[in-house]
Protein backbone atom coordinates (compact mmCIF):
# COMPACT_ATOMS: atom_id res chain seq x y z
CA UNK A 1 101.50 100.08 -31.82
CA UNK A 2 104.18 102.43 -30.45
CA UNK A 3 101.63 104.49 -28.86
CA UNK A 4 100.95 101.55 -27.23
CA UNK A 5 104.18 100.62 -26.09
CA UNK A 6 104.98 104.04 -24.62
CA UNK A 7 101.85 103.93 -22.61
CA UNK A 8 103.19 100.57 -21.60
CA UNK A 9 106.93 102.07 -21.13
CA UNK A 10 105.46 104.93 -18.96
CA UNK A 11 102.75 102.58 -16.52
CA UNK A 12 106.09 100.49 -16.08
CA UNK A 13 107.92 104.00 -15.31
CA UNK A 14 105.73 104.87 -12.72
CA UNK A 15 104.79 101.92 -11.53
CA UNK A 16 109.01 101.76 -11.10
CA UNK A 17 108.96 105.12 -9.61
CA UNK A 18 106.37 104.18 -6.71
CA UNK A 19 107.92 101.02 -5.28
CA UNK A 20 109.36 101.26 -1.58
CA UNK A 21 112.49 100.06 -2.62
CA UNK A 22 115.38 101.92 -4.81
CA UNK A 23 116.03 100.17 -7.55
CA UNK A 24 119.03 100.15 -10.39
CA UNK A 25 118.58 98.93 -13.97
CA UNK A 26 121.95 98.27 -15.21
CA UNK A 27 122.97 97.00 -19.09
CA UNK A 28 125.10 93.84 -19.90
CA UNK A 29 128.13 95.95 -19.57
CA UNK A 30 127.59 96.99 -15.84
CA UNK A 31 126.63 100.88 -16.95
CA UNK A 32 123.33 102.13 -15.02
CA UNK A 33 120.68 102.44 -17.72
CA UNK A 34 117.55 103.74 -15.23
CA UNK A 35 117.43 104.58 -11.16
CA UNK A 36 114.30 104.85 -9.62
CA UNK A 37 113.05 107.77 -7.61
CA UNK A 38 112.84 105.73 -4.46
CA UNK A 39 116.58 105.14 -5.46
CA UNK A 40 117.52 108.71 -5.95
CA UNK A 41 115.98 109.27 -2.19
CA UNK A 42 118.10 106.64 -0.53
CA UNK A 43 121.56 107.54 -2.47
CA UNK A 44 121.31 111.82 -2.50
CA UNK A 45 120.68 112.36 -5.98
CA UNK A 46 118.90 115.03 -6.83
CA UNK A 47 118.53 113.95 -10.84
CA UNK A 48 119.25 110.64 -12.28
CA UNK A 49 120.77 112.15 -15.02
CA UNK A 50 123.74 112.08 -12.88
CA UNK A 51 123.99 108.76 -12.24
CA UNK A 52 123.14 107.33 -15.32
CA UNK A 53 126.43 105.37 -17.36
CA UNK A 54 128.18 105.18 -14.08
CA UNK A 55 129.12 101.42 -13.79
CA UNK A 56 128.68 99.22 -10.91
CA UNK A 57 131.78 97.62 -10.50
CA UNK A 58 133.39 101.25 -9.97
CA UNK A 59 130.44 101.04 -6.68
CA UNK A 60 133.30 101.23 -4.11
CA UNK A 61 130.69 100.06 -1.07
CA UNK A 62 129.88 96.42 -2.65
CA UNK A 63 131.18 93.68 -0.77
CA UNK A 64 133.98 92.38 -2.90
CA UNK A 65 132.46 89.00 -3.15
CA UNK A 66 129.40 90.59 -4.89
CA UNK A 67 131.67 92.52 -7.40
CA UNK A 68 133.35 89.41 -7.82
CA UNK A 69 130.57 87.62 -9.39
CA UNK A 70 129.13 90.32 -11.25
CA UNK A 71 132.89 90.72 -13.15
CA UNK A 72 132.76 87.23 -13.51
CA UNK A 73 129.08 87.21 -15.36
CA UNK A 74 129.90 89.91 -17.52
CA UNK A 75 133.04 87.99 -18.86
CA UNK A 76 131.13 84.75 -19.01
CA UNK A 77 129.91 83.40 -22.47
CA UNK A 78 126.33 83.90 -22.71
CA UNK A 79 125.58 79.80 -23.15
CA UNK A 80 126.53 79.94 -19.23
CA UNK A 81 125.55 83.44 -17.52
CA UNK A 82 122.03 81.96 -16.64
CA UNK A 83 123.42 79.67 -14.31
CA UNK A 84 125.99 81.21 -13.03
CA UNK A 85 123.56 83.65 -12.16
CA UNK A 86 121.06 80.91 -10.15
CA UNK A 87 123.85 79.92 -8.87
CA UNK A 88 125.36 83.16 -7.65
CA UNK A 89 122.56 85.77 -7.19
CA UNK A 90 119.78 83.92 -5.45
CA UNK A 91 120.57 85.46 -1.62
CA UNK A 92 119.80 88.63 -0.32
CA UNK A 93 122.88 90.67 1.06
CA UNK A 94 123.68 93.51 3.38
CA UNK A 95 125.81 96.52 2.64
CA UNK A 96 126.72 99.38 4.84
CA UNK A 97 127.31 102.17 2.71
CA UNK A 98 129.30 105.23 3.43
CA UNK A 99 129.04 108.31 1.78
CA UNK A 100 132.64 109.79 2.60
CA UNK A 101 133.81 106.60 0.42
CA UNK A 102 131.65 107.45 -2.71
CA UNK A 103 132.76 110.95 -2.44
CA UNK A 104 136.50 110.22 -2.25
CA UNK A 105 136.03 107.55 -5.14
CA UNK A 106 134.13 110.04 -7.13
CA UNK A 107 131.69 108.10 -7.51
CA UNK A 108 128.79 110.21 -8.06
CA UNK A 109 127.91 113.57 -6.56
CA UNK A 110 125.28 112.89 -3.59
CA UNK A 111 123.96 115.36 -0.87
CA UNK A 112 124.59 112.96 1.82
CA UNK A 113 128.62 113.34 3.79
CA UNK A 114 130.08 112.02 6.51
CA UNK A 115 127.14 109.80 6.44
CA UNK A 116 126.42 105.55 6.74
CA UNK A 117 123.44 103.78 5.89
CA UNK A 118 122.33 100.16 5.78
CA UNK A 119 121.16 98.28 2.78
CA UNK A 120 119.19 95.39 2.46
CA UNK A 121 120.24 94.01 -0.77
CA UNK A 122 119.69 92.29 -3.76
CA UNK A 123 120.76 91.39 -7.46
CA UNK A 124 118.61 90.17 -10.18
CA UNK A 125 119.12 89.25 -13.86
CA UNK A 126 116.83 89.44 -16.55
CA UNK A 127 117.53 86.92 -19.21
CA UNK A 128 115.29 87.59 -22.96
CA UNK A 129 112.81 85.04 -24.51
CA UNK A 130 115.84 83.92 -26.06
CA UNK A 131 117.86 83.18 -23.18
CA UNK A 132 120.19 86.02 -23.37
CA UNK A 133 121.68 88.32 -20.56
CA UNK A 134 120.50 91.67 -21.13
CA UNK A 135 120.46 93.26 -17.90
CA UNK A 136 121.10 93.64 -14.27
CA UNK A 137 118.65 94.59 -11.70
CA UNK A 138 120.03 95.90 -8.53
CA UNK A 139 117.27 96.28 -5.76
CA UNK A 140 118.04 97.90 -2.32
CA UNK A 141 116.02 98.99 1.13
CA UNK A 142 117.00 101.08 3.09
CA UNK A 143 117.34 99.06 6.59
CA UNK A 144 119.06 101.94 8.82
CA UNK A 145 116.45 103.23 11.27
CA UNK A 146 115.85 98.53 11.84
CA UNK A 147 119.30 98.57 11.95
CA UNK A 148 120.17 100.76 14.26
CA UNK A 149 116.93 99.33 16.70
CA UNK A 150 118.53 96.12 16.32
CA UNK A 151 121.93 97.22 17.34
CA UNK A 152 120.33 98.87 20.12
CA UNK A 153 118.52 96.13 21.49
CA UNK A 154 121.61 93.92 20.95
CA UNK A 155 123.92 96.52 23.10
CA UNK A 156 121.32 96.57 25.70
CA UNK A 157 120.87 92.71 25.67
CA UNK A 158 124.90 92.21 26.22
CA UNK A 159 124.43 95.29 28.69
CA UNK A 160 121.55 93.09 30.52
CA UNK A 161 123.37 89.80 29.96
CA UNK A 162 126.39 91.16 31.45
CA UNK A 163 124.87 93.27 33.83
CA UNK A 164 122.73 89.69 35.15
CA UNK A 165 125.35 87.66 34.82
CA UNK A 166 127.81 89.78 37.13
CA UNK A 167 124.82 90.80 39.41
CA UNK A 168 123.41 86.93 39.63
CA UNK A 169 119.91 88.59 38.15
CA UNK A 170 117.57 86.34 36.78
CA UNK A 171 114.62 87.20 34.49
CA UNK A 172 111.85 84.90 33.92
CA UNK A 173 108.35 85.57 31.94
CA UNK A 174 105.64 82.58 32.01
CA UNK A 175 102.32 82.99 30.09
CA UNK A 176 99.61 80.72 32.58
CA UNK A 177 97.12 80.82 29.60
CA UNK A 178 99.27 79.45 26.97
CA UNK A 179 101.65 77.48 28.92
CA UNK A 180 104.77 78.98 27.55
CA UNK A 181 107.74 79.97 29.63
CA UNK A 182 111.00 81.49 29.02
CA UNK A 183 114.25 83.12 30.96
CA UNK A 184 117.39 83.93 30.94
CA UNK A 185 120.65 81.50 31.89
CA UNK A 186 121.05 83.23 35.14
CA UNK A 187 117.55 82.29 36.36
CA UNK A 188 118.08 78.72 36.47
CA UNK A 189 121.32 79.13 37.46
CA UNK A 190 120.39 81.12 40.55
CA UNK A 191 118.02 77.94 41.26
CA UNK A 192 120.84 75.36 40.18
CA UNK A 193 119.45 73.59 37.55
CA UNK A 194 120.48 73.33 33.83
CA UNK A 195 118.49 76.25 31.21
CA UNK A 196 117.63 72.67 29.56
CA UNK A 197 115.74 71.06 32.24
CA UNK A 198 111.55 70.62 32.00
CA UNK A 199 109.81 73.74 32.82
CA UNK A 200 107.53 72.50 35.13
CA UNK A 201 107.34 73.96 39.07
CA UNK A 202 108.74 70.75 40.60
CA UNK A 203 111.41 70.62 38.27
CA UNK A 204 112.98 74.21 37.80
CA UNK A 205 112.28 74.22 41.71
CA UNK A 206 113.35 70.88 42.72
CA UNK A 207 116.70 72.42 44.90
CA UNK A 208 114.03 74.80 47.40
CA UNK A 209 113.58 73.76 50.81
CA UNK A 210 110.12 71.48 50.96
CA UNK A 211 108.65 75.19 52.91
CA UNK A 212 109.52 77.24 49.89
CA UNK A 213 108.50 74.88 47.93
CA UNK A 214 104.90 74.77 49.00
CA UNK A 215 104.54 78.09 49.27
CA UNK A 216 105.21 78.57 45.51
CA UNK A 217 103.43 75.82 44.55
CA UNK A 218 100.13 77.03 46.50
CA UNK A 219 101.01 80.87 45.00
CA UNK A 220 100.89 78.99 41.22
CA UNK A 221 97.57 77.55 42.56
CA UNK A 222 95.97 80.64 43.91
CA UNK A 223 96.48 82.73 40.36
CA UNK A 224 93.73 81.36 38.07
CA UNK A 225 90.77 82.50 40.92
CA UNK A 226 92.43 85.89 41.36
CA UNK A 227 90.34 88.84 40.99
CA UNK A 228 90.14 91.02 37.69
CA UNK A 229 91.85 93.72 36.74
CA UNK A 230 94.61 91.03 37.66
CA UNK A 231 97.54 92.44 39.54
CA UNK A 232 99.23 90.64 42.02
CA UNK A 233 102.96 91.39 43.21
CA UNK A 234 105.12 88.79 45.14
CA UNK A 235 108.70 88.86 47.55
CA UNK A 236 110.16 85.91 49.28
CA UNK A 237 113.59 85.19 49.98
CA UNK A 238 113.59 81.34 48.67
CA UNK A 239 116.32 79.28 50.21
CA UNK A 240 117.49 76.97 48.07
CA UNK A 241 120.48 73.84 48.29
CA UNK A 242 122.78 72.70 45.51
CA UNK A 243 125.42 69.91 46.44
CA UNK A 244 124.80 70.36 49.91
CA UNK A 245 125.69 74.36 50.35
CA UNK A 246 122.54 77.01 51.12
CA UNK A 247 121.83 79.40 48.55
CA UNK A 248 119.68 82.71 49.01
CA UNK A 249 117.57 83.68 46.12
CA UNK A 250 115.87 87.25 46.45
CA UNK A 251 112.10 86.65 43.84
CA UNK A 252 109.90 89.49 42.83
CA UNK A 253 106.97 88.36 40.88
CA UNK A 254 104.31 90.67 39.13
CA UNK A 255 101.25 88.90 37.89
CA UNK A 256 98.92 90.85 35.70
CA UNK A 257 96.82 90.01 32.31
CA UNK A 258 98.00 91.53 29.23
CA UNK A 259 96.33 92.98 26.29
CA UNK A 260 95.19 89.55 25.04
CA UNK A 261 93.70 88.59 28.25
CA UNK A 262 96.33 86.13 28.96
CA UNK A 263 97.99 85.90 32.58
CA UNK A 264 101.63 86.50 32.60
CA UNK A 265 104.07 85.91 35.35
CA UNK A 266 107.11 88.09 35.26
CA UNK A 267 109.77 87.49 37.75
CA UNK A 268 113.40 88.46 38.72
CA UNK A 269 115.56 86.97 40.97
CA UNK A 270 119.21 87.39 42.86
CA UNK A 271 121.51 85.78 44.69
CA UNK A 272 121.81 87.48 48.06
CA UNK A 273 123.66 84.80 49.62
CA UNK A 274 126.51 86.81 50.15
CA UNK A 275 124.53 89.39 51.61
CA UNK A 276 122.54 86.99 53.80
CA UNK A 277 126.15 85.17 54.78
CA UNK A 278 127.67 88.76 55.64
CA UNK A 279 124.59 89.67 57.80
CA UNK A 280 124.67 86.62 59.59
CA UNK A 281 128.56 86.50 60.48
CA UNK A 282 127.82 90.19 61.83
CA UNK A 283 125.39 89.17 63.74
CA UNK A 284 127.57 86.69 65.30
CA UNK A 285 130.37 88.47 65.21
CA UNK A 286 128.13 90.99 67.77
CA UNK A 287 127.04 88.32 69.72
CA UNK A 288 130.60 86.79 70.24
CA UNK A 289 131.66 90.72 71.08
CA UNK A 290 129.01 90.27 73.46
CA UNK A 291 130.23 87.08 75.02
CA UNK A 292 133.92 88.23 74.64
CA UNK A 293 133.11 91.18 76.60
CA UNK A 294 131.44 89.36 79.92
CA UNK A 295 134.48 86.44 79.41
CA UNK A 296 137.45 88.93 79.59
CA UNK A 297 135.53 90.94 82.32
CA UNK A 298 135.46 87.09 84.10
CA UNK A 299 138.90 86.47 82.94
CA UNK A 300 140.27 89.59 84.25
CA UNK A 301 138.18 89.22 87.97
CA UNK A 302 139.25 85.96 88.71
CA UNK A 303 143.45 86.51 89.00
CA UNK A 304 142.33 90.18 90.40
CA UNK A 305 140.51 88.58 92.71
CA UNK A 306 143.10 85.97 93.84
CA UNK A 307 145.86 87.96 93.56
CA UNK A 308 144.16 90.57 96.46
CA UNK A 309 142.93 88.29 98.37
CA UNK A 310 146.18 86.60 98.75
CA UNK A 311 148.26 89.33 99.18
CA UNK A 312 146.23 90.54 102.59
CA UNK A 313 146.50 86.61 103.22
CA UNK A 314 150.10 86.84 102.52
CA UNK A 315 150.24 90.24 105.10
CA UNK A 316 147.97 88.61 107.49
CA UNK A 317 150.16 85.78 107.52
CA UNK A 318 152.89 84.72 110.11
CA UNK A 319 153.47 81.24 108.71
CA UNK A 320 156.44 80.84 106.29
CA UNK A 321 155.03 77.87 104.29
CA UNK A 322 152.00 79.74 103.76
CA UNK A 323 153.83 82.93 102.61
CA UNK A 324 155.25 80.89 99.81
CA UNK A 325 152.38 79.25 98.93
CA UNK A 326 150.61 82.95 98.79
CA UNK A 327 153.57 84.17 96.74
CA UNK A 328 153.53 81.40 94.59
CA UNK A 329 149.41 81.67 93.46
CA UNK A 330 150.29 85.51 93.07
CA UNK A 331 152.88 85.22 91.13
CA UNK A 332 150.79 82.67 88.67
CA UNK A 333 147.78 85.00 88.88
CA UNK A 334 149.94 87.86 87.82
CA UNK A 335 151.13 85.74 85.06
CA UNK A 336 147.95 84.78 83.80
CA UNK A 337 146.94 88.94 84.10
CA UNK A 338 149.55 90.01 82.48
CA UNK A 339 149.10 87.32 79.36
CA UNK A 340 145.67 88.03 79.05
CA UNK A 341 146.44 91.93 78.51
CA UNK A 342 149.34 90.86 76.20
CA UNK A 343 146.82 89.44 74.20
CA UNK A 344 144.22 91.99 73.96
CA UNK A 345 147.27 94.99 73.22
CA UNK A 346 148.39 92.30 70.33
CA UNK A 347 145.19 91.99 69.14
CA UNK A 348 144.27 95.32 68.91
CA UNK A 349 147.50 96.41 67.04
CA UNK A 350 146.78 94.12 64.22
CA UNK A 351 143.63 94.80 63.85
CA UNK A 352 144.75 98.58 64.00
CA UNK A 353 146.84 97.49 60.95
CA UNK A 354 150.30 98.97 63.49
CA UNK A 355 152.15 95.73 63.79
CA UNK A 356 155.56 95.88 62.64
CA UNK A 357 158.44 93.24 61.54
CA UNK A 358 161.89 93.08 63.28
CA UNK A 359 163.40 90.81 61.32
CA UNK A 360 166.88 88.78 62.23
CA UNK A 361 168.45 85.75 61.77
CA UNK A 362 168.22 82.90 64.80
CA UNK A 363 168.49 79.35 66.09
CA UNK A 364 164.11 78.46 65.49
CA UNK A 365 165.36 75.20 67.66
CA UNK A 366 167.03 77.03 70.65
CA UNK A 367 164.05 79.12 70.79
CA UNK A 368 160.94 76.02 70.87
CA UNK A 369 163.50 74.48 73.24
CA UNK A 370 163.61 77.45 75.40
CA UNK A 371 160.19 77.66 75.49
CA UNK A 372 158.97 73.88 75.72
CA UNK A 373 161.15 73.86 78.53
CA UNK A 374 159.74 76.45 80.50
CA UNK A 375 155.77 74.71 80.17
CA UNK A 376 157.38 71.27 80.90
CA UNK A 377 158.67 72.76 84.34
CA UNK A 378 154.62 73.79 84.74
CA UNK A 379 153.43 70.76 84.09
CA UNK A 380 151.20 70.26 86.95
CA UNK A 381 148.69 67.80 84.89
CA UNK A 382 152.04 65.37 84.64
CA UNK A 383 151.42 64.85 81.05
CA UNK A 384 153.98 63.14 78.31
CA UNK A 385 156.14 66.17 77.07
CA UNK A 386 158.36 65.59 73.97
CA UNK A 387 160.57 67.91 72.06
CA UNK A 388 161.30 67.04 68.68
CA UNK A 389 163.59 68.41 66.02
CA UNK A 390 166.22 67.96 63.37
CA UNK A 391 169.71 68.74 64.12
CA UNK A 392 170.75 70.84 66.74
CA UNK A 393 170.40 74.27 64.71
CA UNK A 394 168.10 75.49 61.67
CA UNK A 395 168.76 79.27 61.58
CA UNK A 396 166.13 81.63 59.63
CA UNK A 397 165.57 85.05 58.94
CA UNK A 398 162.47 86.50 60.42
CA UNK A 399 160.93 88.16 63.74
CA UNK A 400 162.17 86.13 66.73
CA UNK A 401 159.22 87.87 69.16
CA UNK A 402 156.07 87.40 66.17
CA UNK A 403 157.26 83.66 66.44
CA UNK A 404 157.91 83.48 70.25
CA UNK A 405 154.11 84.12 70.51
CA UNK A 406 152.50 82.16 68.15
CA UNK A 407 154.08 78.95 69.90
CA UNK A 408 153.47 80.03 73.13
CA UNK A 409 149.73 80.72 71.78
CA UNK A 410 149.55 77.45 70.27
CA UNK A 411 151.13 75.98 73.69
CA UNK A 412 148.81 77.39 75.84
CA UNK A 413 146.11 75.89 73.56
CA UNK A 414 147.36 72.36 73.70
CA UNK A 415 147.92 72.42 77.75
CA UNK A 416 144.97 73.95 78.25
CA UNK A 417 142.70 70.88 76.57
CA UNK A 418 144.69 67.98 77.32
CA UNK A 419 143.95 66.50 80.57
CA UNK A 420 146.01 63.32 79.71
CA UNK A 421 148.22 61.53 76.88
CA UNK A 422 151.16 64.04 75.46
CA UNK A 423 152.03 67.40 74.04
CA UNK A 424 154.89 67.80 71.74
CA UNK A 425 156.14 70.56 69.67
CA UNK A 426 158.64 69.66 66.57
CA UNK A 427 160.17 71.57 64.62
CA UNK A 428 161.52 70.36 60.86
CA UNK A 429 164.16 71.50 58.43
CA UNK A 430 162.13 71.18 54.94
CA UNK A 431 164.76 72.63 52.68
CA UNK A 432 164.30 76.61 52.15
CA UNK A 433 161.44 76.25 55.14
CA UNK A 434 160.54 74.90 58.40
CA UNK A 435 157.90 73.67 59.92
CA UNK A 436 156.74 73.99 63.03
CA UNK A 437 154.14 71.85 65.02
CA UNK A 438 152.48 71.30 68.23
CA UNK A 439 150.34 68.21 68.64
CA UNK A 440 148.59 66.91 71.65
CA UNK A 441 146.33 63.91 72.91
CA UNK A 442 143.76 66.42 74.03
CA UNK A 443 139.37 66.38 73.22
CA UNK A 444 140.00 67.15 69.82
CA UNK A 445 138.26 69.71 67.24
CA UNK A 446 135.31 68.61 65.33
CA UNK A 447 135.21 69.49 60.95
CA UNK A 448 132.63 72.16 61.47
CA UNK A 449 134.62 73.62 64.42
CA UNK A 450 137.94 73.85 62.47
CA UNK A 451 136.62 76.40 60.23
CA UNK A 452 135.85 78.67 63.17
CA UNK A 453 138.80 77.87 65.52
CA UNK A 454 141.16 80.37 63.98
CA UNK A 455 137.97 83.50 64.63
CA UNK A 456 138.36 86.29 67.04
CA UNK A 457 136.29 85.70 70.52
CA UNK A 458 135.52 81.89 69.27
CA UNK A 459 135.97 79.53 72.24
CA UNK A 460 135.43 76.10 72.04
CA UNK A 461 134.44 76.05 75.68
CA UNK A 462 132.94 78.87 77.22
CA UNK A 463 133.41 77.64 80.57
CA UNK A 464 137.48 76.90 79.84
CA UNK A 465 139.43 80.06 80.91
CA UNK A 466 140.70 82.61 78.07
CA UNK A 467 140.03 85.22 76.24
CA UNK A 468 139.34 83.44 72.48
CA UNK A 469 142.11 85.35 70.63
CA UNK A 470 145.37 82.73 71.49
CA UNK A 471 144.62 81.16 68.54
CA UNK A 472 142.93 83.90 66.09
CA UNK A 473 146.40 85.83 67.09
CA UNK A 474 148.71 82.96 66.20
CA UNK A 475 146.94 82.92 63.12
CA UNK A 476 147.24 86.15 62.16
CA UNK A 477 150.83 86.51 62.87
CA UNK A 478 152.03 83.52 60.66
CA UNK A 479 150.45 85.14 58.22
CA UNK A 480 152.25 88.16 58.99
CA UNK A 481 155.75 86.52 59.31
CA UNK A 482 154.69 84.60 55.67
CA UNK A 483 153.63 81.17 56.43
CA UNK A 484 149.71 79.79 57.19
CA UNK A 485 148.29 78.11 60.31
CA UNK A 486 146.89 74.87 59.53
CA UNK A 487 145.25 72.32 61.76
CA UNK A 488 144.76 68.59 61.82
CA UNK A 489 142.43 67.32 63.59
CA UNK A 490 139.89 64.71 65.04
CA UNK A 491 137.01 64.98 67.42
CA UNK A 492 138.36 62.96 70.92
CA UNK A 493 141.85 62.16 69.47
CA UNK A 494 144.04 64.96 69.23
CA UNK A 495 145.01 67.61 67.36
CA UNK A 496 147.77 69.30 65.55
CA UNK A 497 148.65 73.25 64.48
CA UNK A 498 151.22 73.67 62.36
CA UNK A 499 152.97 76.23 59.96
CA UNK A 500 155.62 76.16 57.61
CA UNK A 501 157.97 79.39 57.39
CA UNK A 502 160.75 80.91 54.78
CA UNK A 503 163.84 80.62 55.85
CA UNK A 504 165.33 83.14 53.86
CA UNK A 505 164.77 87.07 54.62
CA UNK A 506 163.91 87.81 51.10
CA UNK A 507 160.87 85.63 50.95
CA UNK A 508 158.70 87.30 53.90
């Protein structure tokens, strides 16, 4: 009989020895009784002769909650260890277990330093035929190399994650064969819909353009008779609308069959309409170079033009009347020269980035009526002129020329497209600002328009004379002087510029 039960003692020895997983036999006190040799791999040990008596609540890499409970069991009457046990031992449990800690707690001796692993954990109890606690079972894998994969790929997923959401970069994979489709948040995004809508074509693609559209849907269509080795690659630029605004969504899609003979779709997309919006406004921005270019070499003929031809008039001439007449177009012709080259030097010097501030303190009312009154005296279209203000001074700190030419911009603007009704120009004391304003009776500027009216080169008429940079100018120099240039304005009925301005120096 006992040479049966050491036969039995040894098959369970070895059988103990040749499981994958460490395991810890430990007696009802919490002293280690038998290690295994997978055990003595994972933990350093070179015999287990070392380890043996050492107790498991000195193990100072348990979670605290585990020692916890094992404390409590051992101190437990033995009527109710079995269920605190069931109770408190049935889940598995991960421990990261560092070396340098059982080597400062002197724990055991180990070959391992300076060195982490993972366990996957758990703790058993074996009860006798009597019901008794007799021992506890601590089993353990060694999960570092999975671990370590699985930190990996969760680094590089919040890499990707980030990487797509700050990029706009959209990953999709669809499986034709078994119907199944997946992709990230950023993919439906890019096509505004919700990651929760059905994934069908007409849904996920419901926001393309009905061209787009078709052409994906016939793509979808053409896959199933393609020919074998399958591998097909796809580009488009798919233009797709969400609440009324164009989006451009770059698609690469590479169809091939897999190891399992089933057709996969993967695609990536991204949102180049910034990209597409900057290449278009360049575009335009050449073309209105373009026009700028043959407008100002117009501009610049026509008073050239005048101005020689009437001074030879003006030598040819004997008659008085006529001389003053001939003076009088020169003079204007010289006028509207010399503004036109104001504007281009003004232009140029801000874009340059050279324009300075000279800033001082003035009367903003004796300066809009100086200069009101000087376009009422040129009034030649006999339109309604009105000055309006409140109180006879407002004085503020800031540059008396930058503001000089924004009104005389903005002046110039109104005269120019009013042919009849009124132009006025008020000017309001708001507290610490003012506000400035010139409305007129003229043709009026359109919604779309508005957002372009304050561009370089834009004209609203290309026939009207002008360079296109009054207004981009005034713009940029209430911006300069601290304020912003702000229009109201209806198609046929008017409009109004405006800008409110600090009247204190230490606010610009």
């Amino acid at each position: 009989m006992d040479n049966l039960l050491q036969k039995e003692i040894q098959r369970l020895k070895t059988i103990l020895n040749n499981v994958p997983a460490g395991i810890e036999v430990y007696d009802r006190m919490g002293n280690i009784l038998q290690i295994n040799q997978k055990g003595l791999e994972i933990f350093g040990v070179e015999d287990s002769q070392i380890v043996i008596g050492v107790n498991i609540l000195d193990n100072p890499n348990l979670p605290n909650i585990v020692l916890s409970n094992i404390s409590t069991l051992f101190s437990l009457p033995d009527k109710y260890k079995k269920e605190f046990a069931n109770e408190h031992f049935k889940n598995s449990f991960s421990v990261e277990y560092s070396f340098e800690r059982v080597k400062s707690k002197n724990y055991f001796p180990s070959k391992f330093t300076n060195k982490n692993i993972f366990l996957s954990s758990k703790i058993e109890c074996y009860f006798n035929e009597k019901g008794d606690f007799e021992n506890l079972i601590f089993i353990f894998l060694d999960e570092s190399e999975r671990y370590q994969k699985q930190l990996e790929i969760k680094k590089f997923e919040l890499m990707f994650d980030n990487m797509s959401t700050l990029a706009k970069i959209g990953i999709m994979e669809e499986n034709l064969t078994d119907g199944t489709f997946v992709a990230n948040e950023q993919w439906f995004e890019n096509f505004g819909v919700s990651k929760d809508i059905d994934q069908r074509i007409d849904d996920i693609y419901k926001n393309l353009v009905k061209q787009d559209k078709q052409w994906l849907k016939s793509n979808y269509l053409r896959i199933p008779y393609a020919s074998k080795p399958l591998k097909i690659v796809k580009e488009r630029q798919l233009n797709v609308i969400v609440d009324g605004k164009n989006r451009w969504i770059k698609c690469i899609w590479t169809i091939f069959e897999d190891e399992f003979g089933d057709t996969i779709i993967l695609g990536s997309s991204i949102d180049v309409t910034e990209f597409v919006d900057a290449t278009l406004k360049a575009k335009e921005s050449e073309q209105l170079k373009t026009k700028f270019l043959k407008n100002i070499t117009h501009e610049i003929h026509t008073p050239l033009n005048a101005i020689i031809g009437f001074s030879q008039l003006l030598v040819d001439s004997n008659d008085i009347e006529e001389k003053i007449e001939y003076r009088k177009i020169i003079s204007e012709n010289n006028e509207i020269l010399l503004n036109l080259f104001n504007n281009i030097l003004e232009y140029s010097k801000m874009e340059a980035g050279i324009m300075s501030l000279k800033i001082e303190l003035f009367d903003i009312c004796a300066l809009a009526h100086d200069i009101f009154d000087v376009y009422n005296s040129q009034n030649i279209k006999r339109l309604e002129c009105n000055f309006k203000y409140e109180g006879q001074e407002v004085y503020i700190f800031s540059d008396k020329r930058k503001i000089k030419d924004i009104i005389t911009n903005l002046l110039n603007n109104a005269f120019k497209f009013t042919n009849e009704g009124f132009v006025e120009l008020s000017v309001d004391d708001i507290g610490e600002n003012v506000r400035i304003g010139v409305k007129d009776s003229g043709i009026g500027i359109g919604e779309p328009k508005q957002k372009q009216i304050f561009e370089r080169f834009y004209k609203l008429n290309d026939f009207a004379q002008g360079s296109g940079l009054g207004l981009s100018i005034a713009y940029k120099l209430v911006k300069l002087i601290g304020g912003e240039l702000k229009i109201n304005s209806e198609l046929g009925k008017g409009s109004e510029f405006y800008f409110t301005l600090p009247k204190k120096r230490d606010t610009i």
